[in-house]
PDBML (XML) file of the C-alpha atoms, coordinates in Angstrom:
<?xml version="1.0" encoding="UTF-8" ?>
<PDBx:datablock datablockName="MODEL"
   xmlns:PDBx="http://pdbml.pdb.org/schema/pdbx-v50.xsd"
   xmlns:xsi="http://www.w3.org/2001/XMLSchema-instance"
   xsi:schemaLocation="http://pdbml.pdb.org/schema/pdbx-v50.xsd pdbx-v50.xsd">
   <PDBx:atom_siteCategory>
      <PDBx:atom_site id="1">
         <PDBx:B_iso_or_equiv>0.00</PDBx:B_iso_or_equiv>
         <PDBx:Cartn_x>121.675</PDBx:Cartn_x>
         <PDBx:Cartn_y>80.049</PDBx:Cartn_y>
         <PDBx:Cartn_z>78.353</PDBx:Cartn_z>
         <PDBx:auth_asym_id>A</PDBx:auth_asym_id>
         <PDBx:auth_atom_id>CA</PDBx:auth_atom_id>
         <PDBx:auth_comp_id>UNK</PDBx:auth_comp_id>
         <PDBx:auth_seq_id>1</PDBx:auth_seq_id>
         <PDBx:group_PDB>ATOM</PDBx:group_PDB>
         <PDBx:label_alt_id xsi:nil="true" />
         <PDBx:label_asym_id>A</PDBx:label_asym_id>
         <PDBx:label_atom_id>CA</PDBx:label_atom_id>
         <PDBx:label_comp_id>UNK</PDBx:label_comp_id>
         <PDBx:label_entity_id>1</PDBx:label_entity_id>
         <PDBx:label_seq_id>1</PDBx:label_seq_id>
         <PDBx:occupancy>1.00</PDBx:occupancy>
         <PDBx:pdbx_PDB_model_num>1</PDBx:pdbx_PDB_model_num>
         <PDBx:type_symbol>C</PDBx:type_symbol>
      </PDBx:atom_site>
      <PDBx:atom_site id="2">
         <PDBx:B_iso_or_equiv>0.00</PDBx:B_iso_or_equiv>
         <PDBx:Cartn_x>125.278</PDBx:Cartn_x>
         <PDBx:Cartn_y>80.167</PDBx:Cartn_y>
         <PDBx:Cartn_z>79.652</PDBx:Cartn_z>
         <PDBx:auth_asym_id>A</PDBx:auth_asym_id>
         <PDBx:auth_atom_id>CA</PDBx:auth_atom_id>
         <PDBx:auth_comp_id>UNK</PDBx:auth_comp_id>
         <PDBx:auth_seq_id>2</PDBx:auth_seq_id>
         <PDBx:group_PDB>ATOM</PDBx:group_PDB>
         <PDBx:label_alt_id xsi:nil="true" />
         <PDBx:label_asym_id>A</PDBx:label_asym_id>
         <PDBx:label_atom_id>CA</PDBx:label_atom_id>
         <PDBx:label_comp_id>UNK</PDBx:label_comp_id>
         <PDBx:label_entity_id>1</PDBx:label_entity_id>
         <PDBx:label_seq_id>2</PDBx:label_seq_id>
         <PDBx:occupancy>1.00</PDBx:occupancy>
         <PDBx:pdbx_PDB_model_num>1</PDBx:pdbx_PDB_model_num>
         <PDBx:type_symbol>C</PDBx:type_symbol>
      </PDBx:atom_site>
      <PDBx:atom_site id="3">
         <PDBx:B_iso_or_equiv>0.00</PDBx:B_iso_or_equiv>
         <PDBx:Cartn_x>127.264</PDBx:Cartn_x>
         <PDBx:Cartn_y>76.707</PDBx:Cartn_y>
         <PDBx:Cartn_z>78.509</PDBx:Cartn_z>
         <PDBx:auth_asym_id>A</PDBx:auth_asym_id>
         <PDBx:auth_atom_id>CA</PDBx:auth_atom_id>
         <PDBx:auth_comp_id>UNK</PDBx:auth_comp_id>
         <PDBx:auth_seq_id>3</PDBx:auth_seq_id>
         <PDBx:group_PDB>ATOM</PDBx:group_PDB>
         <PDBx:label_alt_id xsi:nil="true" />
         <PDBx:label_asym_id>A</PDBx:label_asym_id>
         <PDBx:label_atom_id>CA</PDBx:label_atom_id>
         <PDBx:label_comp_id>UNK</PDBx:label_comp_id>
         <PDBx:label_entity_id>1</PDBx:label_entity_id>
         <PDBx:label_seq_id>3</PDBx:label_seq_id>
         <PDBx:occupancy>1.00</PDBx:occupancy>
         <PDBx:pdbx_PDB_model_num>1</PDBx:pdbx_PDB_model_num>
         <PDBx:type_symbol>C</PDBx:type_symbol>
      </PDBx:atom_site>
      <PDBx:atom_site id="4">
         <PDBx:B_iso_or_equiv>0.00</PDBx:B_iso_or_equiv>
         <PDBx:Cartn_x>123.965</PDBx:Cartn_x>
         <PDBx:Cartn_y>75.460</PDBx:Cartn_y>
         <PDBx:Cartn_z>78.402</PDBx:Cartn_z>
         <PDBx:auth_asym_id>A</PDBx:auth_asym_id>
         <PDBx:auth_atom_id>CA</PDBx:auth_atom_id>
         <PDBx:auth_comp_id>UNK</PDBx:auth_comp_id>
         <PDBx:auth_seq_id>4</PDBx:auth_seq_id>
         <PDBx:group_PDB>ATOM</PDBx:group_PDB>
         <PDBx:label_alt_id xsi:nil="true" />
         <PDBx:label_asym_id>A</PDBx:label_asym_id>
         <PDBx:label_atom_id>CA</PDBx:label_atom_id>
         <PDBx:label_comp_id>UNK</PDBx:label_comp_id>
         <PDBx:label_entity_id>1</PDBx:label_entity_id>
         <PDBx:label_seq_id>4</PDBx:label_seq_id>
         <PDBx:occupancy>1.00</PDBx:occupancy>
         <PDBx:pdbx_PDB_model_num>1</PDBx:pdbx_PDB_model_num>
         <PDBx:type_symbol>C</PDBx:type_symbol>
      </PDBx:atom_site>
      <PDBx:atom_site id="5">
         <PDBx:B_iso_or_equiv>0.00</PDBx:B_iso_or_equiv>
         <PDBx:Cartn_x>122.634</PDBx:Cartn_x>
         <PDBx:Cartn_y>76.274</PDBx:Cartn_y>
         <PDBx:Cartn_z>81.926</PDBx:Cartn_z>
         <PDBx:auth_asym_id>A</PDBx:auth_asym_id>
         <PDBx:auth_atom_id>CA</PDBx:auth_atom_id>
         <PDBx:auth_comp_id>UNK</PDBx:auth_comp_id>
         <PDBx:auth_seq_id>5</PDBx:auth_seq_id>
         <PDBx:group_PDB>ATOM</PDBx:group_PDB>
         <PDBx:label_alt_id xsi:nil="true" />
         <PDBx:label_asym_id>A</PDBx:label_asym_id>
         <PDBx:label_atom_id>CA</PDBx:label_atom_id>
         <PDBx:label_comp_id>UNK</PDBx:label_comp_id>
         <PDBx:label_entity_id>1</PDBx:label_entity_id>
         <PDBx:label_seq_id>5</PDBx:label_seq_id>
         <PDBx:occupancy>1.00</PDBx:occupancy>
         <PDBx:pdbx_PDB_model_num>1</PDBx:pdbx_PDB_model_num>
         <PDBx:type_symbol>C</PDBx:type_symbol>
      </PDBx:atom_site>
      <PDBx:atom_site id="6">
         <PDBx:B_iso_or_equiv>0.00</PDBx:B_iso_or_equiv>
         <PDBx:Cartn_x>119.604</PDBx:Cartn_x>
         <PDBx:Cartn_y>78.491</PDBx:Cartn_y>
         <PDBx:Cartn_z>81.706</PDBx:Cartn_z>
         <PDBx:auth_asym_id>A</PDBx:auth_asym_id>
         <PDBx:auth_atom_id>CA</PDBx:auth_atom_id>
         <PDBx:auth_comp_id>UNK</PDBx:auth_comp_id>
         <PDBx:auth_seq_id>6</PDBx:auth_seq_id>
         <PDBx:group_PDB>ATOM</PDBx:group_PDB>
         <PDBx:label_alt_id xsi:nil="true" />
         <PDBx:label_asym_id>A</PDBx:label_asym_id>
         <PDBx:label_atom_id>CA</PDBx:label_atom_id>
         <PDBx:label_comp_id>UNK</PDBx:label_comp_id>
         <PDBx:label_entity_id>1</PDBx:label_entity_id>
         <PDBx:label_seq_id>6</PDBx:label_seq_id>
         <PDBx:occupancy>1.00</PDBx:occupancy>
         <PDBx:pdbx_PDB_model_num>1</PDBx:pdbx_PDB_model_num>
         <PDBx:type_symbol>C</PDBx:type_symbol>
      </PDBx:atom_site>
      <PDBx:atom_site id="7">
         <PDBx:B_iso_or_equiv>0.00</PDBx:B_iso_or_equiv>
         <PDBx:Cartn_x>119.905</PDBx:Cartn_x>
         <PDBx:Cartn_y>82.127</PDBx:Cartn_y>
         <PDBx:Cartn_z>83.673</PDBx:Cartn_z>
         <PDBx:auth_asym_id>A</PDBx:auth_asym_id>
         <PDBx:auth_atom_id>CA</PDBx:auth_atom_id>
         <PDBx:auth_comp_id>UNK</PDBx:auth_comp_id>
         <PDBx:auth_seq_id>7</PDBx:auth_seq_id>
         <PDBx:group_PDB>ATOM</PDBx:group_PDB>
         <PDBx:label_alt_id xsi:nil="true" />
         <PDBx:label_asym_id>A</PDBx:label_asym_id>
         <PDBx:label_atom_id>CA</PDBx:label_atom_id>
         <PDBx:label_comp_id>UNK</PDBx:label_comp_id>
         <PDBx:label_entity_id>1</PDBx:label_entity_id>
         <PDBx:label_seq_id>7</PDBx:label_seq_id>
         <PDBx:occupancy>1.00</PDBx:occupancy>
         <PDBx:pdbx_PDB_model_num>1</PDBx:pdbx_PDB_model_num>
         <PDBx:type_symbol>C</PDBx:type_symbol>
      </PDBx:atom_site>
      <PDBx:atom_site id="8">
         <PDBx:B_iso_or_equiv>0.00</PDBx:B_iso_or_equiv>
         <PDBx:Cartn_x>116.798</PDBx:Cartn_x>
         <PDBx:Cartn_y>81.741</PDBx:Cartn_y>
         <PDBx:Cartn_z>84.718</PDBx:Cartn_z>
         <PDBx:auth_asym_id>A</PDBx:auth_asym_id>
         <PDBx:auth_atom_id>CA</PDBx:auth_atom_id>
         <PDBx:auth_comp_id>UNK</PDBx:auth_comp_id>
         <PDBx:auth_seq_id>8</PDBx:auth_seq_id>
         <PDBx:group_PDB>ATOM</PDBx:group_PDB>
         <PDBx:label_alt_id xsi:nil="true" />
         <PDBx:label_asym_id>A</PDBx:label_asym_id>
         <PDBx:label_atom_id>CA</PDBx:label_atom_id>
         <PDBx:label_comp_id>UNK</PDBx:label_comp_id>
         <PDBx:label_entity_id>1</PDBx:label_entity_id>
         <PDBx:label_seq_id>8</PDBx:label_seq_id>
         <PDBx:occupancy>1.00</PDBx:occupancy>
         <PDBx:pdbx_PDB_model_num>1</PDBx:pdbx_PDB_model_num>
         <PDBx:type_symbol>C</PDBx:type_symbol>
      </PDBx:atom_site>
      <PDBx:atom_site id="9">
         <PDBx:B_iso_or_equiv>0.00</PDBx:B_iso_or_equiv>
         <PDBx:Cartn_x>116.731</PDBx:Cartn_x>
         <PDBx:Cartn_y>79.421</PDBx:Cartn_y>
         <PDBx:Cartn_z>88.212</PDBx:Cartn_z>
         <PDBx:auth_asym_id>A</PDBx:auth_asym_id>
         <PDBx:auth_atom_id>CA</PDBx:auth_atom_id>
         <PDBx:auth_comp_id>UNK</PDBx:auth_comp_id>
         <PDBx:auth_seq_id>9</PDBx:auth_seq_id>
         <PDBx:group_PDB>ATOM</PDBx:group_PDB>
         <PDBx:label_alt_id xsi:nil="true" />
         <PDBx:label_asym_id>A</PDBx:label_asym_id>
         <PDBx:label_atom_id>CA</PDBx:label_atom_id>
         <PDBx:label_comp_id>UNK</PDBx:label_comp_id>
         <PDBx:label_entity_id>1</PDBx:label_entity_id>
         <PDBx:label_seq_id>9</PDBx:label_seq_id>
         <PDBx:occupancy>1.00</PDBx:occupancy>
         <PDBx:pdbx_PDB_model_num>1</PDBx:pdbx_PDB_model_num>
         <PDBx:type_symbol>C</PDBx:type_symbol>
      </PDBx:atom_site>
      <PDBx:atom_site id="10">
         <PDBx:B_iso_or_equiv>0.00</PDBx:B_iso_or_equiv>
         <PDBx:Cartn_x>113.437</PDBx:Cartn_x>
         <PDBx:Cartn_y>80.519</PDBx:Cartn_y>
         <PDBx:Cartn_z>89.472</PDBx:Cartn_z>
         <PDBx:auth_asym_id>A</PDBx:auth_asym_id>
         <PDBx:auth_atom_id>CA</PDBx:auth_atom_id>
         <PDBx:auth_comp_id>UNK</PDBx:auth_comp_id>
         <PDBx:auth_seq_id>10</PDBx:auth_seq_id>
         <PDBx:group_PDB>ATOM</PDBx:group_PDB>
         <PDBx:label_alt_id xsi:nil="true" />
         <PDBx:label_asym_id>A</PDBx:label_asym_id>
         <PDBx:label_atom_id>CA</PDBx:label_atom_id>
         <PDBx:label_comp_id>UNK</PDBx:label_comp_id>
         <PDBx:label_entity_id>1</PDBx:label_entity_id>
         <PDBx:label_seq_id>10</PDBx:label_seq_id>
         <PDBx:occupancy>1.00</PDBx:occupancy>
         <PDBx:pdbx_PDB_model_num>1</PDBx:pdbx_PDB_model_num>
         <PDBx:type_symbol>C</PDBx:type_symbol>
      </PDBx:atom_site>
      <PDBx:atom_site id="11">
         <PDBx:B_iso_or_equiv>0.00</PDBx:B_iso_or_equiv>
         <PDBx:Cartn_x>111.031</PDBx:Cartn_x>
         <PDBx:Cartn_y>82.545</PDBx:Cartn_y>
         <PDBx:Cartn_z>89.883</PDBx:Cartn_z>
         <PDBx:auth_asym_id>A</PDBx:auth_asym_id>
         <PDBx:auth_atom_id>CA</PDBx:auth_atom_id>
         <PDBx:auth_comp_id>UNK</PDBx:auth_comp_id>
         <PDBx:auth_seq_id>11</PDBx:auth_seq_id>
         <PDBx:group_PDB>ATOM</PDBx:group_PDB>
         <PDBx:label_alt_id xsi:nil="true" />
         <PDBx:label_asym_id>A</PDBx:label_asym_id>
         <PDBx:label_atom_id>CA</PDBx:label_atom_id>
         <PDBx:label_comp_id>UNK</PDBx:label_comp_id>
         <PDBx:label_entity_id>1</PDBx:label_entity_id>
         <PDBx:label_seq_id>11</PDBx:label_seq_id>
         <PDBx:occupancy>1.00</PDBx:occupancy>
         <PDBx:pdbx_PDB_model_num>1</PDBx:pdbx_PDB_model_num>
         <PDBx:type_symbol>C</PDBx:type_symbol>
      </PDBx:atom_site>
      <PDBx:atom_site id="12">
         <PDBx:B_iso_or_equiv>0.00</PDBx:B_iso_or_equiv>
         <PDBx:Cartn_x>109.071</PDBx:Cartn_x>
         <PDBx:Cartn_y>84.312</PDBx:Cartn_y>
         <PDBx:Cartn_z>92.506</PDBx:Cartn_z>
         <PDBx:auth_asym_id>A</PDBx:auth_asym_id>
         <PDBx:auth_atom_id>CA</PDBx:auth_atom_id>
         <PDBx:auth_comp_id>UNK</PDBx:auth_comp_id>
         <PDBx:auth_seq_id>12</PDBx:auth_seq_id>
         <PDBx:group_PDB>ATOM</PDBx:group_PDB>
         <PDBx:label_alt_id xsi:nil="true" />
         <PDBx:label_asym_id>A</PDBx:label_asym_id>
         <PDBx:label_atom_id>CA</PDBx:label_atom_id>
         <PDBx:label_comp_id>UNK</PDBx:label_comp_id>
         <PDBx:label_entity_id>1</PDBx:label_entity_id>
         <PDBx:label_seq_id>12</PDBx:label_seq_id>
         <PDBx:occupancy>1.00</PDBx:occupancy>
         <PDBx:pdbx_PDB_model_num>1</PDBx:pdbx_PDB_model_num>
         <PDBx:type_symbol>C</PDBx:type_symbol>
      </PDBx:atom_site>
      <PDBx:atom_site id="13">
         <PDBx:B_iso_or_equiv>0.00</PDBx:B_iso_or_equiv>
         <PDBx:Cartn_x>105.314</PDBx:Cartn_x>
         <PDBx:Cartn_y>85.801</PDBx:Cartn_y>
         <PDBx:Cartn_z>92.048</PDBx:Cartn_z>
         <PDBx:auth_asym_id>A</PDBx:auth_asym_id>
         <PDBx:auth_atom_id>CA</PDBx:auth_atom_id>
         <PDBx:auth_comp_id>UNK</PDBx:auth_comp_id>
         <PDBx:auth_seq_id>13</PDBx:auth_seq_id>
         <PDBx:group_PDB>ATOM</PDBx:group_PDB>
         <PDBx:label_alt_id xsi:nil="true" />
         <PDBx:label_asym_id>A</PDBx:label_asym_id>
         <PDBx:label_atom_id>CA</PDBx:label_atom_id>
         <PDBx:label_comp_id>UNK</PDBx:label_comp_id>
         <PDBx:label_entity_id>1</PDBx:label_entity_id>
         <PDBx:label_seq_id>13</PDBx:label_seq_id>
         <PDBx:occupancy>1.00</PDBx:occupancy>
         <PDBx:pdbx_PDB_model_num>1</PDBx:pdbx_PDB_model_num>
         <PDBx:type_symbol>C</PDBx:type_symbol>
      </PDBx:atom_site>
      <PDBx:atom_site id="14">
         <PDBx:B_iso_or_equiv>0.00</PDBx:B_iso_or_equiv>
         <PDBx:Cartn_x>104.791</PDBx:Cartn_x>
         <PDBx:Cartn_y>88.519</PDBx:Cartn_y>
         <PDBx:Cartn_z>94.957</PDBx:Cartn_z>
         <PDBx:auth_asym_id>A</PDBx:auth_asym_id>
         <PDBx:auth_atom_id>CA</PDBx:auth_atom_id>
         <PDBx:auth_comp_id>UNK</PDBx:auth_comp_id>
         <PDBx:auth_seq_id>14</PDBx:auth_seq_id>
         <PDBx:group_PDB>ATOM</PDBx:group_PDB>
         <PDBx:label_alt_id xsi:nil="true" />
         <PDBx:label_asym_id>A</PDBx:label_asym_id>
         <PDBx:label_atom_id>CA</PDBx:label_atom_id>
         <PDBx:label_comp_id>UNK</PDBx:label_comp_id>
         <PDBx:label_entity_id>1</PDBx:label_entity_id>
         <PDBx:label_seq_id>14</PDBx:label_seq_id>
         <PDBx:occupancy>1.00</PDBx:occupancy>
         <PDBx:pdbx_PDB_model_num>1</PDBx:pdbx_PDB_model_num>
         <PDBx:type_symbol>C</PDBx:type_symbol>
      </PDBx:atom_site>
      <PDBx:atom_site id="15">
         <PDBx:B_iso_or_equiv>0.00</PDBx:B_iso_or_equiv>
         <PDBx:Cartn_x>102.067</PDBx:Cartn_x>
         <PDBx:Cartn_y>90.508</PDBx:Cartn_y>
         <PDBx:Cartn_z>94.132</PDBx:Cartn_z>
         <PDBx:auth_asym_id>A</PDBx:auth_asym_id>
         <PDBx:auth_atom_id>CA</PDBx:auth_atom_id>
         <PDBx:auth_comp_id>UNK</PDBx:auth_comp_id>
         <PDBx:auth_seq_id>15</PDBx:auth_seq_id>
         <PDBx:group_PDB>ATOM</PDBx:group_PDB>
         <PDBx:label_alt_id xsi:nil="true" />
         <PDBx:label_asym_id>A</PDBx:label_asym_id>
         <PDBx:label_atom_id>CA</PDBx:label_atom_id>
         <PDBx:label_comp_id>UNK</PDBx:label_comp_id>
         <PDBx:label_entity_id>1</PDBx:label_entity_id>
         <PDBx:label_seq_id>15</PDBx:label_seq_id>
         <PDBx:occupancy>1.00</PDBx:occupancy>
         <PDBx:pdbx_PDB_model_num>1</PDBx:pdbx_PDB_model_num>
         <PDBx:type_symbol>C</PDBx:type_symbol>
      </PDBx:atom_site>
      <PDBx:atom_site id="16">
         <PDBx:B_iso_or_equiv>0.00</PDBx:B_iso_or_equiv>
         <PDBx:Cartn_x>99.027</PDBx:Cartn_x>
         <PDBx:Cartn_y>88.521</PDBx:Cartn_y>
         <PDBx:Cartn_z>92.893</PDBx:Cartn_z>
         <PDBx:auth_asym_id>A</PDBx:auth_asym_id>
         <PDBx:auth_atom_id>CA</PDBx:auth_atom_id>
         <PDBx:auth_comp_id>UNK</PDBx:auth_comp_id>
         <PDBx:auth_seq_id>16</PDBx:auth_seq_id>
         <PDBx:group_PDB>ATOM</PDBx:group_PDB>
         <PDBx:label_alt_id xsi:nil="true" />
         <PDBx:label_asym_id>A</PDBx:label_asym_id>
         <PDBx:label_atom_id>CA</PDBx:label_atom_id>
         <PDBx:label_comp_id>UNK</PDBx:label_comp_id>
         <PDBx:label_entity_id>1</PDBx:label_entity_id>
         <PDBx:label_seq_id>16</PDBx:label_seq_id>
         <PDBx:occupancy>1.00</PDBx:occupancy>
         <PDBx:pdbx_PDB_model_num>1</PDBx:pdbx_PDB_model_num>
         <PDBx:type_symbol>C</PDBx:type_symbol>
      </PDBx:atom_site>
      <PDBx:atom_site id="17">
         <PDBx:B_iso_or_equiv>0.00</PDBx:B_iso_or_equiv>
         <PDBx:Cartn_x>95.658</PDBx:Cartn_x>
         <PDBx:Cartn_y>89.730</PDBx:Cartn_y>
         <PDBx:Cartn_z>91.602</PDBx:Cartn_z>
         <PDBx:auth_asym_id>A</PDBx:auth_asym_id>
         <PDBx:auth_atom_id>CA</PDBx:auth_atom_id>
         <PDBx:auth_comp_id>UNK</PDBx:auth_comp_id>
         <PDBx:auth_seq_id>17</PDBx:auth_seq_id>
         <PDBx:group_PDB>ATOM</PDBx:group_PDB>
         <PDBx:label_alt_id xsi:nil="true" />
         <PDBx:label_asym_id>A</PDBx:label_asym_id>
         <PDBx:label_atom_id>CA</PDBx:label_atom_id>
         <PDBx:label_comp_id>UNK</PDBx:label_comp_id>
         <PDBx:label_entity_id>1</PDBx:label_entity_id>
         <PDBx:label_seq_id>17</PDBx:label_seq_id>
         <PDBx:occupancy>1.00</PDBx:occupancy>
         <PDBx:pdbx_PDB_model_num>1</PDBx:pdbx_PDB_model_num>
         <PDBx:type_symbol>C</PDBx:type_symbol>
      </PDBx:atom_site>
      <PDBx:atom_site id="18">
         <PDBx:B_iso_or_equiv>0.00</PDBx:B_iso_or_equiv>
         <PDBx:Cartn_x>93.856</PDBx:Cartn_x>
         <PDBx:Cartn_y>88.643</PDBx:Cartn_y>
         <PDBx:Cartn_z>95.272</PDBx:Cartn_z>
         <PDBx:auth_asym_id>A</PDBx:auth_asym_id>
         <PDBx:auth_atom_id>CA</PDBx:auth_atom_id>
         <PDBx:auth_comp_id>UNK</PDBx:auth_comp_id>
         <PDBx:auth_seq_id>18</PDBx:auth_seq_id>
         <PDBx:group_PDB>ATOM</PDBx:group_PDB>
         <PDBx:label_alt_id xsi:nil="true" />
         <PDBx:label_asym_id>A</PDBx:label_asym_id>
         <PDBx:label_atom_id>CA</PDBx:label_atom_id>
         <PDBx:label_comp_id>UNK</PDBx:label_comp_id>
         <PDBx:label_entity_id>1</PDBx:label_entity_id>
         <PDBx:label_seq_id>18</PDBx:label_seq_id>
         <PDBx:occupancy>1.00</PDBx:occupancy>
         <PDBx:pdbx_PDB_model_num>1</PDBx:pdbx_PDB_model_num>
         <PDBx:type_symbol>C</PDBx:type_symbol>
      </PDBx:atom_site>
      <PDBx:atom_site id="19">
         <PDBx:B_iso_or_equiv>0.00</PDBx:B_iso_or_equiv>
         <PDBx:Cartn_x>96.313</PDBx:Cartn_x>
         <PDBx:Cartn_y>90.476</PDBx:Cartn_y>
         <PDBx:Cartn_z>97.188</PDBx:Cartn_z>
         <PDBx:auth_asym_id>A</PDBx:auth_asym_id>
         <PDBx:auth_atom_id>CA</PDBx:auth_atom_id>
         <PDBx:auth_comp_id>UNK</PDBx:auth_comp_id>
         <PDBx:auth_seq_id>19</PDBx:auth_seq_id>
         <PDBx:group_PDB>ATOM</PDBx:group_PDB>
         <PDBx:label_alt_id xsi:nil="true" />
         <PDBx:label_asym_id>A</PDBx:label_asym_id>
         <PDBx:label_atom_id>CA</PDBx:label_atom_id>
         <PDBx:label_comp_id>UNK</PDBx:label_comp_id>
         <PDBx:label_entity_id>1</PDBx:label_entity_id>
         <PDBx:label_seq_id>19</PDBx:label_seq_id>
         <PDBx:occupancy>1.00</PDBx:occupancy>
         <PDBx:pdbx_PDB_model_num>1</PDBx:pdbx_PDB_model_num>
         <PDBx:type_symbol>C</PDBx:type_symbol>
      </PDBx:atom_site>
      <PDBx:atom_site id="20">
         <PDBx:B_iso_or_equiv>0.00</PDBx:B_iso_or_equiv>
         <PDBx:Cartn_x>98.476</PDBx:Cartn_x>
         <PDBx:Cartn_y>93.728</PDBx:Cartn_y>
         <PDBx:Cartn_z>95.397</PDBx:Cartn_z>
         <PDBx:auth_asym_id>A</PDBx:auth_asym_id>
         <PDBx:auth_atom_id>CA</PDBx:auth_atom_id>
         <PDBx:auth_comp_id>UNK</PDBx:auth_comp_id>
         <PDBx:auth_seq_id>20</PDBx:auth_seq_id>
         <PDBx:group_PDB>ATOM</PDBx:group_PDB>
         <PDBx:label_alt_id xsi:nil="true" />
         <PDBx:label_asym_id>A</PDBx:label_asym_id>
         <PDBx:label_atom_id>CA</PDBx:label_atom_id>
         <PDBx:label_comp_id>UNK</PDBx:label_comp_id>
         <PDBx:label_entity_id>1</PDBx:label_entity_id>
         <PDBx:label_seq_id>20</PDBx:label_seq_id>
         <PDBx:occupancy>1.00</PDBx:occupancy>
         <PDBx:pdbx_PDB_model_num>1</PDBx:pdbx_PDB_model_num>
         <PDBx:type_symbol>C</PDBx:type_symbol>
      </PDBx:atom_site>
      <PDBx:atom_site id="21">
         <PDBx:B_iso_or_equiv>0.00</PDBx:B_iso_or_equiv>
         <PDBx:Cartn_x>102.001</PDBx:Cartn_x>
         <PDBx:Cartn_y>94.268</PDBx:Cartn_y>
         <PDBx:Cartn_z>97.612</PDBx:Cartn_z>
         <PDBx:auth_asym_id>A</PDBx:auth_asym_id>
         <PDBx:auth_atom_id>CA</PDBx:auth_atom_id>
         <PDBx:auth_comp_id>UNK</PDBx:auth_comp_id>
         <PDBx:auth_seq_id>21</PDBx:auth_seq_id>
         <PDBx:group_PDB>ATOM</PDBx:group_PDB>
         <PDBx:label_alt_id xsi:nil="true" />
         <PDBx:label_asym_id>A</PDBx:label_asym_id>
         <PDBx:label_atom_id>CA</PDBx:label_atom_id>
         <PDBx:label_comp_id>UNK</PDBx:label_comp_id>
         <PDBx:label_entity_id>1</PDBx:label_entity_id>
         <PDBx:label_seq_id>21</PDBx:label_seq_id>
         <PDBx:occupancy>1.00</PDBx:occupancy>
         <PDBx:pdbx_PDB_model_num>1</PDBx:pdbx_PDB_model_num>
         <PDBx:type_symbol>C</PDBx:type_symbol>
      </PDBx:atom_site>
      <PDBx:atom_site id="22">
         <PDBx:B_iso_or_equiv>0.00</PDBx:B_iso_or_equiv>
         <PDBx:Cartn_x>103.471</PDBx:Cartn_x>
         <PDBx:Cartn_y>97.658</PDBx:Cartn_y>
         <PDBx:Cartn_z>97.173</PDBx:Cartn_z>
         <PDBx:auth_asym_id>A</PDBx:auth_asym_id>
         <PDBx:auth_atom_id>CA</PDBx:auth_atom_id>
         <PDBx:auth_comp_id>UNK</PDBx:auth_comp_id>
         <PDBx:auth_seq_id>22</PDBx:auth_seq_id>
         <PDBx:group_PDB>ATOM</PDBx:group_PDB>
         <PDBx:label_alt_id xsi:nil="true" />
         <PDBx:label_asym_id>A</PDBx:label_asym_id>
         <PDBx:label_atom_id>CA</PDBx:label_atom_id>
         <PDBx:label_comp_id>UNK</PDBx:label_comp_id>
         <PDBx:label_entity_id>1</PDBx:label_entity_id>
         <PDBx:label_seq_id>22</PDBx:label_seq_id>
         <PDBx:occupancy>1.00</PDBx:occupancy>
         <PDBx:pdbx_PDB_model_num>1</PDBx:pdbx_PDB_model_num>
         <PDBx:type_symbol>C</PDBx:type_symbol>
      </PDBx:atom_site>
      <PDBx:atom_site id="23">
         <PDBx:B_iso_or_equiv>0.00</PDBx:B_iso_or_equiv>
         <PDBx:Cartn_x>107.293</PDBx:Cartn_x>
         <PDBx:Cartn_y>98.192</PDBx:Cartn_y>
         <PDBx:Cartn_z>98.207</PDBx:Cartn_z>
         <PDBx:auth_asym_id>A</PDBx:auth_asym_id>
         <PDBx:auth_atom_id>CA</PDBx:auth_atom_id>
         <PDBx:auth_comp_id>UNK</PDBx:auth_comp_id>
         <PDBx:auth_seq_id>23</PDBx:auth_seq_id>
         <PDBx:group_PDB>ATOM</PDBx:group_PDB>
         <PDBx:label_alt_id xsi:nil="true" />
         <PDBx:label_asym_id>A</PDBx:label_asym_id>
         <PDBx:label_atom_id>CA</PDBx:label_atom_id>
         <PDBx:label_comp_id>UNK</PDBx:label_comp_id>
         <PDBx:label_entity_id>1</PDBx:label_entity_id>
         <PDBx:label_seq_id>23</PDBx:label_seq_id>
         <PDBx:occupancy>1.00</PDBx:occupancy>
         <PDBx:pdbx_PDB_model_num>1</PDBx:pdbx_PDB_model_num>
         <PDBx:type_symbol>C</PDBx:type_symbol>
      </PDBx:atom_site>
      <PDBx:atom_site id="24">
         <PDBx:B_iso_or_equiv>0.00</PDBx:B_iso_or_equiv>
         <PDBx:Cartn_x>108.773</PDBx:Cartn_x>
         <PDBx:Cartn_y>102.065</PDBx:Cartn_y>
         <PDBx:Cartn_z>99.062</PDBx:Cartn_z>
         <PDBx:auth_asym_id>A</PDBx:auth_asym_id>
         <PDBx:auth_atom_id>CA</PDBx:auth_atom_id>
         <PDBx:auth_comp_id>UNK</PDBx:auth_comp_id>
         <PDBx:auth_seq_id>24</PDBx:auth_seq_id>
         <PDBx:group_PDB>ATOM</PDBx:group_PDB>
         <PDBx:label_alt_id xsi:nil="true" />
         <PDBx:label_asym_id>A</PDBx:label_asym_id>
         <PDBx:label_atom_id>CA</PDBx:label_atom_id>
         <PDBx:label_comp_id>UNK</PDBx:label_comp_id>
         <PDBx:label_entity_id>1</PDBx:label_entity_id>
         <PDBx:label_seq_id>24</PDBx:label_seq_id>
         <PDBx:occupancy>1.00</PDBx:occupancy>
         <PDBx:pdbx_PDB_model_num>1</PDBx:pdbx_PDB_model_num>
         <PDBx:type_symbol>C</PDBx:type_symbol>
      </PDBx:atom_site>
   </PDBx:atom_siteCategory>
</PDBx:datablock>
């Protein structure tokens, strides 16, 4: 936390377990 906001605003799942997405 940073003056008591947390760092983490969201979150983003990409690859999933019923479809795998590679990046080069």
């Amino acid at each position: 936390f940073d003056n008591g906001v947390a760092r983490v605003h969201d979150v983003k799942r990409i690859s999933k377990p019923s479809k795998r997405v590679y990046y080069s």
